[in-house]
N, C-alpha and C. Protein backbone atom coordinates (compact mmCIF):
# COMPACT_ATOMS: atom_id res chain seq x y z
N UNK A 1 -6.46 -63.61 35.51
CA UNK A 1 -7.33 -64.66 35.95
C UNK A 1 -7.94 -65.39 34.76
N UNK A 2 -8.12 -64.76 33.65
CA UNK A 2 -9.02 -65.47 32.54
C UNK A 2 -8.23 -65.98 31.71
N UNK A 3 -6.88 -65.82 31.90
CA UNK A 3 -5.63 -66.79 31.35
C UNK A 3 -4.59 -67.43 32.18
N UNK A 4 -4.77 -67.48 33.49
CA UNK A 4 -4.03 -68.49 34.03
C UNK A 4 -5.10 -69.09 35.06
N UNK A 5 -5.98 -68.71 35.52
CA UNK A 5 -7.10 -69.68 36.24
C UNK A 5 -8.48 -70.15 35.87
N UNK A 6 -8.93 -69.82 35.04
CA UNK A 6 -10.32 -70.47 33.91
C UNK A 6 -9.81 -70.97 33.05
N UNK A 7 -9.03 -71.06 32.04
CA UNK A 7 -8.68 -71.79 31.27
C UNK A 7 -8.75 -73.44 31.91
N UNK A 8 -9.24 -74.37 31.35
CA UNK A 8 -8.81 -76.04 31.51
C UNK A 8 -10.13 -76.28 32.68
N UNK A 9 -10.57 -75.48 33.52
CA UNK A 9 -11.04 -75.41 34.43
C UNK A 9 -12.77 -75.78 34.65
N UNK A 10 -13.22 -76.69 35.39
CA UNK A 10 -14.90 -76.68 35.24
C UNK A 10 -15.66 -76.38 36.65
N UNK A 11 -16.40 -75.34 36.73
CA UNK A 11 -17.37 -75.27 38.24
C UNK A 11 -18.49 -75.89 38.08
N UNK A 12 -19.18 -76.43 39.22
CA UNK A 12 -20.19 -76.97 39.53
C UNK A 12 -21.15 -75.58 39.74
N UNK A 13 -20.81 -74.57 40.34
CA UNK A 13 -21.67 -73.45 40.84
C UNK A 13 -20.42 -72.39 40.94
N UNK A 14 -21.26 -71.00 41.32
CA UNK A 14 -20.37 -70.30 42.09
C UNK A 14 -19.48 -70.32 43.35
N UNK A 15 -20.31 -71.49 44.08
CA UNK A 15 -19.75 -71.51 45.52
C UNK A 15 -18.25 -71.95 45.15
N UNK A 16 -18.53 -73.53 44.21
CA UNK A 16 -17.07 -74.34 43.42
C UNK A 16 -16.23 -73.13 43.32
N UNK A 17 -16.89 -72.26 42.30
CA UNK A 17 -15.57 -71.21 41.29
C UNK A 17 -14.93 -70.71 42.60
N UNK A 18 -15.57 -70.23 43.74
CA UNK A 18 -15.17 -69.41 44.88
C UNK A 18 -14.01 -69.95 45.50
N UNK A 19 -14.45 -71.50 46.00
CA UNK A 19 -13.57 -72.35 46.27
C UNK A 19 -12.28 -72.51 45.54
N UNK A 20 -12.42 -72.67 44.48
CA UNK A 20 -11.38 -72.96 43.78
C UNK A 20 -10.51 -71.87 43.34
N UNK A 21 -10.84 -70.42 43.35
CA UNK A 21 -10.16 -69.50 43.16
C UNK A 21 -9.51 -69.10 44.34
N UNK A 22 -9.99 -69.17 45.63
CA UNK A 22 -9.23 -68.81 46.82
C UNK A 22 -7.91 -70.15 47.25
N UNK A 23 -8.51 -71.29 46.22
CA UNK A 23 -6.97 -72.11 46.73
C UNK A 23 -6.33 -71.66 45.83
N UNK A 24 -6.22 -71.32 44.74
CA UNK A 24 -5.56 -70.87 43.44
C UNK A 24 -4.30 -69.24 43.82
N UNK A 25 -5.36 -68.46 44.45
CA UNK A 25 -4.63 -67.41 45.18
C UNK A 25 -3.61 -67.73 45.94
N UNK A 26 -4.14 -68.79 46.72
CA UNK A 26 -3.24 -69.59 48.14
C UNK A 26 -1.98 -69.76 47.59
N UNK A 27 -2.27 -70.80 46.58
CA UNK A 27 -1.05 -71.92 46.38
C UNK A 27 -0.33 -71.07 45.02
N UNK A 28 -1.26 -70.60 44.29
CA UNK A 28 0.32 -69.79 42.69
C UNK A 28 -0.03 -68.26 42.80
N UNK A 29 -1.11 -67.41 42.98
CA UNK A 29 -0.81 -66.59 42.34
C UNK A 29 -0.38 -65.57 43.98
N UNK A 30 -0.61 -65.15 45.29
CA UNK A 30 -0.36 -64.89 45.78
C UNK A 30 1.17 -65.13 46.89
N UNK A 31 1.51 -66.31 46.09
CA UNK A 31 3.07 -66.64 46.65
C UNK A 31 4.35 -66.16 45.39
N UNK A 32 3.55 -65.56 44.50
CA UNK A 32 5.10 -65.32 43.36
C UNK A 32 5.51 -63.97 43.95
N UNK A 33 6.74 -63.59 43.57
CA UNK A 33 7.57 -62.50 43.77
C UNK A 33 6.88 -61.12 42.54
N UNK A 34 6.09 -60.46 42.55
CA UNK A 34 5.73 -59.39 41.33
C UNK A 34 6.91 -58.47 41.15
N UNK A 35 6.96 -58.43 40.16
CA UNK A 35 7.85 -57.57 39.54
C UNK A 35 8.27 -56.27 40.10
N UNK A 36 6.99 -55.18 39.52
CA UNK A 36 7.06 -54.09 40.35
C UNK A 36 6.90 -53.94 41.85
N UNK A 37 6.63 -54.51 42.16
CA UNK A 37 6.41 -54.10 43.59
C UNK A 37 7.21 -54.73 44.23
N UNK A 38 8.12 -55.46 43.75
CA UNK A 38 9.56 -56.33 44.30
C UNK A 38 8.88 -57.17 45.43
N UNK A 39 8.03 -57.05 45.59
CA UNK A 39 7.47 -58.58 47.02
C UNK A 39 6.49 -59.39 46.59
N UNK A 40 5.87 -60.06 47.69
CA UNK A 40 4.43 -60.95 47.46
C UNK A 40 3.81 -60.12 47.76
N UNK A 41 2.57 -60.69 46.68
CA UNK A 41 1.14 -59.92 47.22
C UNK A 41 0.68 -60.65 48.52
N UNK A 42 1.04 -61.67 49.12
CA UNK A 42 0.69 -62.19 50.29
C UNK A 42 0.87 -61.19 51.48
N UNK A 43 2.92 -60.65 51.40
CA UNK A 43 3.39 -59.98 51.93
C UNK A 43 2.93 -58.88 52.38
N UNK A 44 2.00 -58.06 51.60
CA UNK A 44 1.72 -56.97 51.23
C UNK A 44 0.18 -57.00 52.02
N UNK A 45 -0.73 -57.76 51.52
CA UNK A 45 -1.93 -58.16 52.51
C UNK A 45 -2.03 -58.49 53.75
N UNK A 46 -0.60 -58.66 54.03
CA UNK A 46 -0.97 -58.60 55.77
C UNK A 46 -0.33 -56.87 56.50
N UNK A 47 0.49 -56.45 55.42
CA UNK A 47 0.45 -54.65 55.85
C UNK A 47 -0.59 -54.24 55.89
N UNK A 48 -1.27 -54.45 54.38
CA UNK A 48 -2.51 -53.67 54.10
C UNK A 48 -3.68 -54.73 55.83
N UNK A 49 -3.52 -55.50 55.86
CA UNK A 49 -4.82 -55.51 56.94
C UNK A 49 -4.28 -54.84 58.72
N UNK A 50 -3.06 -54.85 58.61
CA UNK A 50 -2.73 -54.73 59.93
C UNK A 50 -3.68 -52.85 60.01
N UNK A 51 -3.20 -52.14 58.74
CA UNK A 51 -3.63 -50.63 58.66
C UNK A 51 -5.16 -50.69 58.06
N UNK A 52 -6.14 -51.39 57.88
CA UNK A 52 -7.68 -51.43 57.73
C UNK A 52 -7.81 -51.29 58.93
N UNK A 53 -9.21 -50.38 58.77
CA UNK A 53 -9.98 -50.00 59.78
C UNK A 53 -11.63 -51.29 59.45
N UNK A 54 -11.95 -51.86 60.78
CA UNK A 54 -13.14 -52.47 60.71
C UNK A 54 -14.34 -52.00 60.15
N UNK A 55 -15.23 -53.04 59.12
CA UNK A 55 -15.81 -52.80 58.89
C UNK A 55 -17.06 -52.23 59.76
N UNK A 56 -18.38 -51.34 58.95
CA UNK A 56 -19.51 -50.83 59.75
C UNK A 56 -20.21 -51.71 60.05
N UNK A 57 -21.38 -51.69 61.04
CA UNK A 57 -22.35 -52.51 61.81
C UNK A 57 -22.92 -53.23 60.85
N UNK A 58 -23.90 -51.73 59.69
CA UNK A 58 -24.40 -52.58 59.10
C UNK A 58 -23.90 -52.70 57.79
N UNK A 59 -24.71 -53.22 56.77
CA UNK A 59 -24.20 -53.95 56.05
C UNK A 59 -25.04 -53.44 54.54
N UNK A 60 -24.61 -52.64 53.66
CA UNK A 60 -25.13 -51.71 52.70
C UNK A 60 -26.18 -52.66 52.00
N UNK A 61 -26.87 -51.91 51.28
CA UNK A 61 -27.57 -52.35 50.14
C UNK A 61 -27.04 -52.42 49.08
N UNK A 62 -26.60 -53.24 48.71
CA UNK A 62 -26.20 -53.70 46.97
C UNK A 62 -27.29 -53.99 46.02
N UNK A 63 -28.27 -54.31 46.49
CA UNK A 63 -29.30 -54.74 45.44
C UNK A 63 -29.46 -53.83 44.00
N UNK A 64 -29.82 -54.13 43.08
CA UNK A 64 -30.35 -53.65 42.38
C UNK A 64 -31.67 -53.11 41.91
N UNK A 65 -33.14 -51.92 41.75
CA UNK A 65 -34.02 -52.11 41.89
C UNK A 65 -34.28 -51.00 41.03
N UNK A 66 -35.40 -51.10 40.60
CA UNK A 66 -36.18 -50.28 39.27
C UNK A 66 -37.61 -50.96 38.87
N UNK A 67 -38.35 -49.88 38.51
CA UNK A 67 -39.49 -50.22 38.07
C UNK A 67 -39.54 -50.32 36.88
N UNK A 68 -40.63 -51.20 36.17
CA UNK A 68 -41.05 -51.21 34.73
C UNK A 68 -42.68 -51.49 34.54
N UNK A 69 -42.88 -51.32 33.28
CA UNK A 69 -44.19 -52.30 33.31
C UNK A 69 -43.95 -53.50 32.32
N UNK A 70 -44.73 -54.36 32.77
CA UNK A 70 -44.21 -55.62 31.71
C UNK A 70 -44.62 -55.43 30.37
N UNK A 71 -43.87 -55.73 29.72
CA UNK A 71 -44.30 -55.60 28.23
C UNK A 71 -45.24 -56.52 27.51
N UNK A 72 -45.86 -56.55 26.40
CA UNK A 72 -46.36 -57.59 25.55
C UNK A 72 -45.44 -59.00 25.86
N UNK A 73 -44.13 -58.95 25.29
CA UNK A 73 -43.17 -60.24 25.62
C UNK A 73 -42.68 -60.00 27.09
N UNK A 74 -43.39 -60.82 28.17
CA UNK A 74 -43.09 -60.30 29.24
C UNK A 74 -41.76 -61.05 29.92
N UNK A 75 -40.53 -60.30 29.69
CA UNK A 75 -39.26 -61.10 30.13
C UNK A 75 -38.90 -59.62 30.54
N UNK A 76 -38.27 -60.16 31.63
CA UNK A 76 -37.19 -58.66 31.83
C UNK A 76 -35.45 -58.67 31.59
N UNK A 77 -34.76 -58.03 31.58
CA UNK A 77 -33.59 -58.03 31.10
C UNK A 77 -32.67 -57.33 31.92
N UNK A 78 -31.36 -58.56 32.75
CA UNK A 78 -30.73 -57.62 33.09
C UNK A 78 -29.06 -58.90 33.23
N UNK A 79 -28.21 -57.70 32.82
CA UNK A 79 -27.22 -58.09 31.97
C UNK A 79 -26.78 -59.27 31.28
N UNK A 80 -27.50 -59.09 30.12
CA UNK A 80 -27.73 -60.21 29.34
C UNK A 80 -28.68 -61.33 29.69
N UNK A 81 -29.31 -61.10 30.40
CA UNK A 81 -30.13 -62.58 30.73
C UNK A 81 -31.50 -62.07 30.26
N UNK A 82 -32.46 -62.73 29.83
CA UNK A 82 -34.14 -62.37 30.45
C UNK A 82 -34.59 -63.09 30.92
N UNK A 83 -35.40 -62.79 32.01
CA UNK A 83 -35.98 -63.78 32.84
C UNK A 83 -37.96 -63.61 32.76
N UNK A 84 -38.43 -64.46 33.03
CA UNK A 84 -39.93 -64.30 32.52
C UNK A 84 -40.35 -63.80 33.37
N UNK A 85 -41.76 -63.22 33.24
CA UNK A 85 -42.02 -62.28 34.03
C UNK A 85 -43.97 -63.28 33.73
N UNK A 86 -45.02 -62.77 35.15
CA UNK A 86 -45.98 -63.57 34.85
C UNK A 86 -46.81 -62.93 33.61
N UNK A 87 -47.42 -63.74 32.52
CA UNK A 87 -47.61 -63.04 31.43
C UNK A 87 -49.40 -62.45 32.02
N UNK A 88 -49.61 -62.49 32.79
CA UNK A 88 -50.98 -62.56 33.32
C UNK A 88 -51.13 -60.62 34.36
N UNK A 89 -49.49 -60.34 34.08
CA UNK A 89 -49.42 -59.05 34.20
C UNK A 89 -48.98 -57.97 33.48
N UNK A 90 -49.00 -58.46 32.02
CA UNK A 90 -48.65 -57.86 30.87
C UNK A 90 -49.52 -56.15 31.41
N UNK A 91 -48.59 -54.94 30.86
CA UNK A 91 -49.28 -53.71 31.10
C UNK A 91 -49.10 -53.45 32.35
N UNK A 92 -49.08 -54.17 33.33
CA UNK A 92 -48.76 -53.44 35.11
C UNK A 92 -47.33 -52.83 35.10
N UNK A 93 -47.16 -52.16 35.85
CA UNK A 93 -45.95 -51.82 36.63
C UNK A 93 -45.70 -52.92 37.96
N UNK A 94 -43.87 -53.00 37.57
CA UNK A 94 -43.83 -54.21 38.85
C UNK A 94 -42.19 -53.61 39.16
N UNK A 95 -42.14 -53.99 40.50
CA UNK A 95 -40.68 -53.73 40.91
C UNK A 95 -39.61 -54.85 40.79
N UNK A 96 -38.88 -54.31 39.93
CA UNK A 96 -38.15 -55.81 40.04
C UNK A 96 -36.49 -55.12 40.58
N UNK A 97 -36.31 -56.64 41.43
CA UNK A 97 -34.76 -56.52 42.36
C UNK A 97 -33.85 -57.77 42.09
N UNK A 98 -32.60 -57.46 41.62
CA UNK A 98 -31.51 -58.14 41.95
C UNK A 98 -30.56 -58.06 42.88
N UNK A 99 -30.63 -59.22 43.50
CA UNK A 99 -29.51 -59.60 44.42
C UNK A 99 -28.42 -60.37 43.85
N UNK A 100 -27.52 -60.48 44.67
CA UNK A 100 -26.58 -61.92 43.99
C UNK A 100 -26.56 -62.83 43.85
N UNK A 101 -28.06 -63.32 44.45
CA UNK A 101 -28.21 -64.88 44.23
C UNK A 101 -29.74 -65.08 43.25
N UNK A 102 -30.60 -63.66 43.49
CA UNK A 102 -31.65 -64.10 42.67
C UNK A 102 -32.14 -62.70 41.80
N UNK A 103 -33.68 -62.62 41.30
CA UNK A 103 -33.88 -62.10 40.57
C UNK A 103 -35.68 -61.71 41.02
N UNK A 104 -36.10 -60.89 41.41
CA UNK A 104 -37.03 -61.01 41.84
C UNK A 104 -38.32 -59.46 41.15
N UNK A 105 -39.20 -59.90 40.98
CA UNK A 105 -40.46 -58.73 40.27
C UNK A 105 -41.20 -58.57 41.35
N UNK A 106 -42.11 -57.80 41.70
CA UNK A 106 -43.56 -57.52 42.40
C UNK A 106 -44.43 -56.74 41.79
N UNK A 107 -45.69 -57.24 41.86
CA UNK A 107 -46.46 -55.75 41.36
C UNK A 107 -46.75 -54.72 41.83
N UNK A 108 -46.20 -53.47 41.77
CA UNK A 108 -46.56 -52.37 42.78
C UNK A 108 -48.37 -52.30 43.09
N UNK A 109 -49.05 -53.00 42.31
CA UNK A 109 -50.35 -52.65 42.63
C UNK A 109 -51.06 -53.23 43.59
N UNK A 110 -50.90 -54.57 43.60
CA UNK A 110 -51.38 -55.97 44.47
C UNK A 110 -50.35 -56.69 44.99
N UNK A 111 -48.97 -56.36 44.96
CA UNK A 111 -48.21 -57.41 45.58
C UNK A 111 -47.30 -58.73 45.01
N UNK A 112 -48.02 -58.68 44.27
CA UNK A 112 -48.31 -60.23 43.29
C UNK A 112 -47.01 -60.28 43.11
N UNK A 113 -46.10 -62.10 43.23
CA UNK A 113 -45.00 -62.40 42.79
C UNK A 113 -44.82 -62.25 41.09
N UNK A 114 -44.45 -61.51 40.42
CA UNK A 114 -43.97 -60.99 38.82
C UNK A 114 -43.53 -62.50 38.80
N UNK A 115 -42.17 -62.36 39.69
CA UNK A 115 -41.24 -63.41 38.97
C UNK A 115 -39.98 -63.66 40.20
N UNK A 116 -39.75 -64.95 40.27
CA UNK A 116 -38.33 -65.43 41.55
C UNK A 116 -37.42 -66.37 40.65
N UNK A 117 -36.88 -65.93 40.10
CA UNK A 117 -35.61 -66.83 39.72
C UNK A 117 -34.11 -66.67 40.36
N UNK A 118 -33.24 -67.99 40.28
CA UNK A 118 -31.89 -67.58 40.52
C UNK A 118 -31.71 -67.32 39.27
N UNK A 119 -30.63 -66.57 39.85
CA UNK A 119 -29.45 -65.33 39.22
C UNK A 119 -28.54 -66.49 38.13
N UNK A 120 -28.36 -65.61 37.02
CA UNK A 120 -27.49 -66.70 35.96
C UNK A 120 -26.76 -65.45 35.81
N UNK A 121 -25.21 -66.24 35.49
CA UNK A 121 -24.38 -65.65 35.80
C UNK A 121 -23.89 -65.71 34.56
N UNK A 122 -24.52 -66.51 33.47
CA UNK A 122 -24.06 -66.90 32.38
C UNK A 122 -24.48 -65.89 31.54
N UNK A 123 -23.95 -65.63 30.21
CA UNK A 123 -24.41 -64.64 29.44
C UNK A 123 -25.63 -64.80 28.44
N UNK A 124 -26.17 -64.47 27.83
CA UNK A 124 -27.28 -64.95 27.04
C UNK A 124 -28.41 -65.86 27.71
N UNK A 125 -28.71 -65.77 28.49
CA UNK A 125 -29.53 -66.49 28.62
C UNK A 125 -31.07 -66.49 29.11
N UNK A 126 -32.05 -67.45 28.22
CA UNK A 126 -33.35 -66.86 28.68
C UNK A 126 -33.58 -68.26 29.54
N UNK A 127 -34.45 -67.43 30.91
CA UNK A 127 -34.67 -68.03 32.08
C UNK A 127 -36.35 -67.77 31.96
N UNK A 128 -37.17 -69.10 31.75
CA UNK A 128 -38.28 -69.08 31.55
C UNK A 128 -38.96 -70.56 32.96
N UNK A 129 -40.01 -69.56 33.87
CA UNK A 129 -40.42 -70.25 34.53
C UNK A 129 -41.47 -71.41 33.81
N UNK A 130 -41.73 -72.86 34.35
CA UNK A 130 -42.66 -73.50 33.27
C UNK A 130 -44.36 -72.62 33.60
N UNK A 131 -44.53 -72.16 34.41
CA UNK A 131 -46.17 -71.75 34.61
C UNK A 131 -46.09 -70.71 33.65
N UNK A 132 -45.15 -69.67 33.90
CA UNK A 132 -45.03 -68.53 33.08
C UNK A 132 -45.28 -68.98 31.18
N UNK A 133 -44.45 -70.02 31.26
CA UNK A 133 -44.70 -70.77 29.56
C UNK A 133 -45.98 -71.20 29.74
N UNK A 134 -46.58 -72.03 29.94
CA UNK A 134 -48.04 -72.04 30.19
C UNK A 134 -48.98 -71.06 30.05
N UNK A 135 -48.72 -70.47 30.37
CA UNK A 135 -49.92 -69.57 30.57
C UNK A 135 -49.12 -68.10 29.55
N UNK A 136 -48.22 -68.26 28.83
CA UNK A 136 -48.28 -67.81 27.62
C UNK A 136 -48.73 -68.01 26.22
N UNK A 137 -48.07 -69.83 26.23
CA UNK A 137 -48.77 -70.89 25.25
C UNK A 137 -50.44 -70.91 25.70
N UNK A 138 -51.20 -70.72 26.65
CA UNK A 138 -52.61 -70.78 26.78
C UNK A 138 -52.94 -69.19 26.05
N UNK A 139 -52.49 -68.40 26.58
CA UNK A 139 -52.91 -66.67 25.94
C UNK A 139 -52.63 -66.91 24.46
N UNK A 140 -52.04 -67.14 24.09
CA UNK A 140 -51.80 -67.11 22.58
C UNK A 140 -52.61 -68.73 21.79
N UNK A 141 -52.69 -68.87 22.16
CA UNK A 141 -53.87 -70.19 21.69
C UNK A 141 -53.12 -71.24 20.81
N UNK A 142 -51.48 -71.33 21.24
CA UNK A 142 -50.85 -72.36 20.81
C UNK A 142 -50.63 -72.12 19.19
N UNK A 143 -50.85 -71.01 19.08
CA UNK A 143 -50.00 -70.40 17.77
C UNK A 143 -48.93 -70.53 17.21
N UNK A 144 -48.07 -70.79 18.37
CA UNK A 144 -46.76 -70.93 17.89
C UNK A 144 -46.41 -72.17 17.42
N UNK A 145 -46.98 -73.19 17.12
CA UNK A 145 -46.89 -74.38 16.76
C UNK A 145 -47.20 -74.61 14.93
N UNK A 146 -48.67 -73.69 14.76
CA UNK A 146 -48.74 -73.26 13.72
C UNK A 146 -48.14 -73.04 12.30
N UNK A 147 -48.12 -73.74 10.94
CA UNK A 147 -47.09 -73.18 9.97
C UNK A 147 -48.04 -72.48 9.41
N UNK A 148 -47.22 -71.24 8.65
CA UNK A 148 -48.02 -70.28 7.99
C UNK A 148 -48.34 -70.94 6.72
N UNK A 149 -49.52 -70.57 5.83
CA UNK A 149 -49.65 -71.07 4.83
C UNK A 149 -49.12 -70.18 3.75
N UNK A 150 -48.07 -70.99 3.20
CA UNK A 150 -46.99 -70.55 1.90
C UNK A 150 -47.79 -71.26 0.47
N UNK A 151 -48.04 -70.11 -0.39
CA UNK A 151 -48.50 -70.44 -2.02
C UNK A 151 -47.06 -71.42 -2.71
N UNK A 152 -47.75 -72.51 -3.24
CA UNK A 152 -46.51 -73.39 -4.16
C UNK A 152 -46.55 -73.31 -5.02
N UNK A 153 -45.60 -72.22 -6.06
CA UNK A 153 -46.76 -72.45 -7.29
C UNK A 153 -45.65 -73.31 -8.04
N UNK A 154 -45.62 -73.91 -9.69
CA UNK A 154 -45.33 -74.82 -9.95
C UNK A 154 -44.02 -74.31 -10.94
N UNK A 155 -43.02 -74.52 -10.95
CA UNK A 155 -41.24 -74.14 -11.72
C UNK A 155 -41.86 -73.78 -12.89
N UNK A 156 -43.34 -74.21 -13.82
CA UNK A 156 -43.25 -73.75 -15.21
C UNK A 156 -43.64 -72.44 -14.96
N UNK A 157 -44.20 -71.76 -14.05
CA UNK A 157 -44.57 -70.45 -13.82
C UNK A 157 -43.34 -69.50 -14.35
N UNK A 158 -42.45 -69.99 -13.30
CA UNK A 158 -41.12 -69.49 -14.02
C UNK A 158 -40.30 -69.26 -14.39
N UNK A 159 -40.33 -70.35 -15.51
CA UNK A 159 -40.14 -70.53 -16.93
C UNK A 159 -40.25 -70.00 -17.39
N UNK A 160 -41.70 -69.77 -17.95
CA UNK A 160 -42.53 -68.98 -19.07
C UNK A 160 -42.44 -67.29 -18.66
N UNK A 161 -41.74 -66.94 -17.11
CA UNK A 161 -41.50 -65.98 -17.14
C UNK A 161 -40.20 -65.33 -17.75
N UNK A 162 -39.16 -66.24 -17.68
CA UNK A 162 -37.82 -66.49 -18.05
C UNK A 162 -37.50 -65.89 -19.31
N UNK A 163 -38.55 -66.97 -20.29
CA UNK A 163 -38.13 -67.20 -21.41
C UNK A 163 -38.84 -66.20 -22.35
């Protein structure tokens, strides 16, 4: 798949990639003849469904869920992403859950929304709500804007150390 159907290729979202990979199945990769198995995988998917048994009523939990407490840098991290967390609960414990579409914190103490973002699917990436920046840039008193003060001292310094 990551060399004959992503390559050249651009999605709008996941729903796109979804789309576009199930016509992709359709039309090249589920109509060729495979080698070993001397047939289509098309061929083969309608054995395999005739012998599936129906799925159960209900419908499992996939989520993901764990506790933490927020840290000093309050982002949480989960595969490869961080997502902000409210900095106004730095030190609590909060539950945070992933689904497949989002990303969600609570505070086990009061309830309180941590944090609701969608889900990035992308690697690296920091997902920062704007209130959450706010009200980090307010806690820190806009520090980060700040240059440190660096001593200049003047090339004959050393020189005369040089020489």
């Amino acid at each position: 798949m990551e060399r004959s159907f992503e390559p050249g290729r651009t999605f709008a979202n996941e729903l796109d990639f979804q789309m576009q990979l199930d016509a992709w199945f359709d039309e090249r990769a589920n109509t060729r003849m495979h080698k070993t198995l001397r047939a289509r995988p098309i061929d083969r998917l309608i054995e395999e469904r005739n012998v599936m048994t129906a799925l159960g009523a209900s419908v499992p939990d996939t989520d993901r869920r764990w506790v933490l407490r927020v840290p000093p840098d309050p982002y949480l991290r989960f595969d490869t992403c961080d997502y902000s967390l409210d900095p106004r609960l730095v030190g609590r414990r909060v539950e945070a859950r992933v689904t497949d579409r989002e990303v969600l914190a609570v505070a086990l103490d009061t309830g309180e929304i941590a944090c609701q973002h969608a889900r990035s699917f992308a690697k690296h990436r920091t997902i920062t709500m704007l209130e959450h920046a706010r009200t980090l840039k307010a806690d820190r008193g806009g520090r980060e804007d700040v240059e440190p003060a660096v001593e200049i001292r003047p090339l004959a310094r050393y020189d005369g150390l040089i020489a």
